[in-house]
C-alpha atoms as a PDB file:
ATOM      1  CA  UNK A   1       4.186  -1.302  13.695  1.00  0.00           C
ATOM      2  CA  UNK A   2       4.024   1.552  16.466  1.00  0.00           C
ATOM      3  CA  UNK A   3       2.857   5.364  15.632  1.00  0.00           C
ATOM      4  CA  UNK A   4       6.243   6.405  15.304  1.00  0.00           C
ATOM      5  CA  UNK A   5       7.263   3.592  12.742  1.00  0.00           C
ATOM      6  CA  UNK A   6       3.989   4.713  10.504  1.00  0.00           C
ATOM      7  CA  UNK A   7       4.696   8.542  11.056  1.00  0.00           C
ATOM      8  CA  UNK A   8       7.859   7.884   9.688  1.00  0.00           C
ATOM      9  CA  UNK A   9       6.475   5.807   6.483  1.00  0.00           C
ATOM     10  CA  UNK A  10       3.766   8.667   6.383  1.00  0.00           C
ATOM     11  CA  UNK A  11       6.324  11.195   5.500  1.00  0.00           C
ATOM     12  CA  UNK A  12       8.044   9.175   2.871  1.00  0.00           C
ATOM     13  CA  UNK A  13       4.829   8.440   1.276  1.00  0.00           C
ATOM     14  CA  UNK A  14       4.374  11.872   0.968  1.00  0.00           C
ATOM     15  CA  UNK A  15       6.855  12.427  -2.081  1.00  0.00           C
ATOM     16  CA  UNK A  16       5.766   9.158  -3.926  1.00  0.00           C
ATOM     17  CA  UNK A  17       3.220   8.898  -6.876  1.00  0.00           C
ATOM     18  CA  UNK A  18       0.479   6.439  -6.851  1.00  0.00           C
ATOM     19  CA  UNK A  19       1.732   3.526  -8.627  1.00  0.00           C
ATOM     20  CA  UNK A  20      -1.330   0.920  -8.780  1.00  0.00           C
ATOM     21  CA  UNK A  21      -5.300   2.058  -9.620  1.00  0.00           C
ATOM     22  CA  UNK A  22      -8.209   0.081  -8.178  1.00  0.00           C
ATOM     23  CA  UNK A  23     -11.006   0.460 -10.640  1.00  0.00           C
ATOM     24  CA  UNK A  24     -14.548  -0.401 -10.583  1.00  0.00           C
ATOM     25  CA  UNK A  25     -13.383  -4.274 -10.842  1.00  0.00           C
ATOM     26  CA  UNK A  26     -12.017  -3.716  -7.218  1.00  0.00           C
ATOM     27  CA  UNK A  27      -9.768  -6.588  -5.916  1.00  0.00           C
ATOM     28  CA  UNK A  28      -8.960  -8.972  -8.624  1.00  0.00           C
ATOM     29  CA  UNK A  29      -6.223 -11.677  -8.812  1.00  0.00           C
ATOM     30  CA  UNK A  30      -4.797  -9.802 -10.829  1.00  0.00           C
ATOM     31  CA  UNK A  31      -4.534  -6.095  -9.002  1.00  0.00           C
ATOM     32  CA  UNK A  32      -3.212  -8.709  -6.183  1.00  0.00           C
ATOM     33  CA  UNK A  33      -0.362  -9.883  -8.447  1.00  0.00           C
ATOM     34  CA  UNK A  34       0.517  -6.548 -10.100  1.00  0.00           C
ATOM     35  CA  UNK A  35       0.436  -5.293  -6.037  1.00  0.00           C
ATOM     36  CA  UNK A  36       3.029  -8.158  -4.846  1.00  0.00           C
ATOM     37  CA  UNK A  37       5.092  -7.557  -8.001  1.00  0.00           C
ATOM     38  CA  UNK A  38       5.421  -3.753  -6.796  1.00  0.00           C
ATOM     39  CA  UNK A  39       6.922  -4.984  -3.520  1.00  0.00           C
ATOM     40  CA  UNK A  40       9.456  -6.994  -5.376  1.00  0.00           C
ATOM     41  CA  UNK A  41      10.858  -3.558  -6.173  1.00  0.00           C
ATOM     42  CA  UNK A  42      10.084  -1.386  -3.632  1.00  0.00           C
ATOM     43  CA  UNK A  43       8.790  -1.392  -0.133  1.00  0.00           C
ATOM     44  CA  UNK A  44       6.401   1.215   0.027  1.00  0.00           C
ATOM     45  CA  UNK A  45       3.737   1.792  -2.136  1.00  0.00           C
ATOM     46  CA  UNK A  46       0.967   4.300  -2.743  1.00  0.00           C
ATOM     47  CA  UNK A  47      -2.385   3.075  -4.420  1.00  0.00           C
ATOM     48  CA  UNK A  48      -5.291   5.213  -5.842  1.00  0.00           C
ATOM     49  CA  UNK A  49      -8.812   4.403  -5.673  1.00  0.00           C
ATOM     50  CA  UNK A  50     -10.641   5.670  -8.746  1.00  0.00           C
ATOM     51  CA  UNK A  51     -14.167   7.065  -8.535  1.00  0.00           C
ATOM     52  CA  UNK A  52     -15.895   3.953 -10.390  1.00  0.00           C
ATOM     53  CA  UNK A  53     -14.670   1.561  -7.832  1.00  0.00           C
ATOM     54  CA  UNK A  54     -18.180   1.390  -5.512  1.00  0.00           C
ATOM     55  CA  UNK A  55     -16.271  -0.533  -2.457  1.00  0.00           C
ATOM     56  CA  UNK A  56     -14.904   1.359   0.487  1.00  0.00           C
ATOM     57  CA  UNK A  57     -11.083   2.206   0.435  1.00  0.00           C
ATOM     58  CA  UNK A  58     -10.300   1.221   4.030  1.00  0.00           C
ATOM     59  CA  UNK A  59     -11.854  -2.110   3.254  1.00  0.00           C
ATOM     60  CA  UNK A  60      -9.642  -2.435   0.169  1.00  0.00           C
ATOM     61  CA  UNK A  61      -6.798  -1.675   1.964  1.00  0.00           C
ATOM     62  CA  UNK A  62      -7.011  -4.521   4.850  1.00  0.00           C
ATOM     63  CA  UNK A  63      -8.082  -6.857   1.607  1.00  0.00           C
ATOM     64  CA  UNK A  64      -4.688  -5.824  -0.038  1.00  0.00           C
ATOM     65  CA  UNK A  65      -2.699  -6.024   2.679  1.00  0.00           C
ATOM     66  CA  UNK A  66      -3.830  -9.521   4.014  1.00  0.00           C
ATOM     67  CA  UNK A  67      -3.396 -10.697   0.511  1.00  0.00           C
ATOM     68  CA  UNK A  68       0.123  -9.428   0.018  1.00  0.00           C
ATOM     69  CA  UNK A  69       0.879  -9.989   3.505  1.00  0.00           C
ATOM     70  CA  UNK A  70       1.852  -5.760   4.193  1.00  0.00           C
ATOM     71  CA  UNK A  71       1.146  -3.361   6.060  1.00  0.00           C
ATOM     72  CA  UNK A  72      -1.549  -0.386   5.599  1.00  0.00           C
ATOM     73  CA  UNK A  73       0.578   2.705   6.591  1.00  0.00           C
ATOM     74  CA  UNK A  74      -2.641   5.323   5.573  1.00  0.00           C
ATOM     75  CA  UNK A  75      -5.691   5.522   4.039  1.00  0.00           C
ATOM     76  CA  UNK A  76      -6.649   9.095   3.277  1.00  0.00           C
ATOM     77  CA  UNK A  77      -9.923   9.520   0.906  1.00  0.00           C
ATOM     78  CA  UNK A  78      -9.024   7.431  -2.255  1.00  0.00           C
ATOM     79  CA  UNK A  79      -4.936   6.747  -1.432  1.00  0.00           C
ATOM     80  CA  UNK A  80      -3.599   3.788   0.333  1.00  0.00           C
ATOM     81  CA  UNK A  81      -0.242   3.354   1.295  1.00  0.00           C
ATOM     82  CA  UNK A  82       1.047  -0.367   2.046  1.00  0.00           C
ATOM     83  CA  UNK A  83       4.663  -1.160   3.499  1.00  0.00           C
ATOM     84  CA  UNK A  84       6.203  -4.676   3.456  1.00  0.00           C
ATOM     85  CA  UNK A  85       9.551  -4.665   4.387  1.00  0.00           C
ATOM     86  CA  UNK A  86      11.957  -6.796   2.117  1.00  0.00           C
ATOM     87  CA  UNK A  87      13.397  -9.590   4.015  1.00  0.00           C
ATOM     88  CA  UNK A  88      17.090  -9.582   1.874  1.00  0.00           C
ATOM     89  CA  UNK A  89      16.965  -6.023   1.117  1.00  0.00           C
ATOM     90  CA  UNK A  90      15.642  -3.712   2.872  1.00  0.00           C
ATOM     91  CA  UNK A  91      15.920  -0.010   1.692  1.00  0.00           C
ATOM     92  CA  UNK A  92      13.668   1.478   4.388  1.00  0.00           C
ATOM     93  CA  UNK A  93      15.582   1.594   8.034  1.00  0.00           C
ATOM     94  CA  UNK A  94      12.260   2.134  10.569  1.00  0.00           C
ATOM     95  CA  UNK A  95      13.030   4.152  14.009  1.00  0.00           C
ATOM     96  CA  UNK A  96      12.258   2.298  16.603  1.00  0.00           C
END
């Protein structure tokens, strides 16, 4: 993904709520599955990282991502934003 691709997803991110909460629990099978069953509906979400959760949110984020097989767009204090790109139907055009 280049800078200008992730600027771009940046922006939109900016008007989305956080749809998924990592709690103290962390990564569990099942914060992976509720994760990959967000994609099947959209293509860019927003996570929050509440204050119980001990682990480090850039290390979460690479976790989720290699698990769901996305992208980390941002990770600004306790928000990630992931993008995986839907291979029938994409919504999201990228710049290139």
């Amino acid at each position: 993904m280049t800078s200008k691709q992730r600027s771009y997803l940046k922006g939109l991110a900016m008007n989305i709520d956080p749809i998924v909460q990592v709690g103290k629990g962390g990564v569990t099978p099942q914060l992976t599955e509720g994760v990959l069953e967000c994609f099947n509906t959209r293509e860019l979400i927003k996570l929050t990282v509440l204050k119980n959760c001990l682990e480090d949110p850039g290390m979460i984020a690479q976790t989720i991502a290699e698990r769901t097989k996305s992208e980390v767009v941002q990770v600004i204090g306790r928000k990630i934003v992931l993008y995986k790109k839907d291979k029938d139907h994409p919504k999201i055009e990228l710049p290139r």
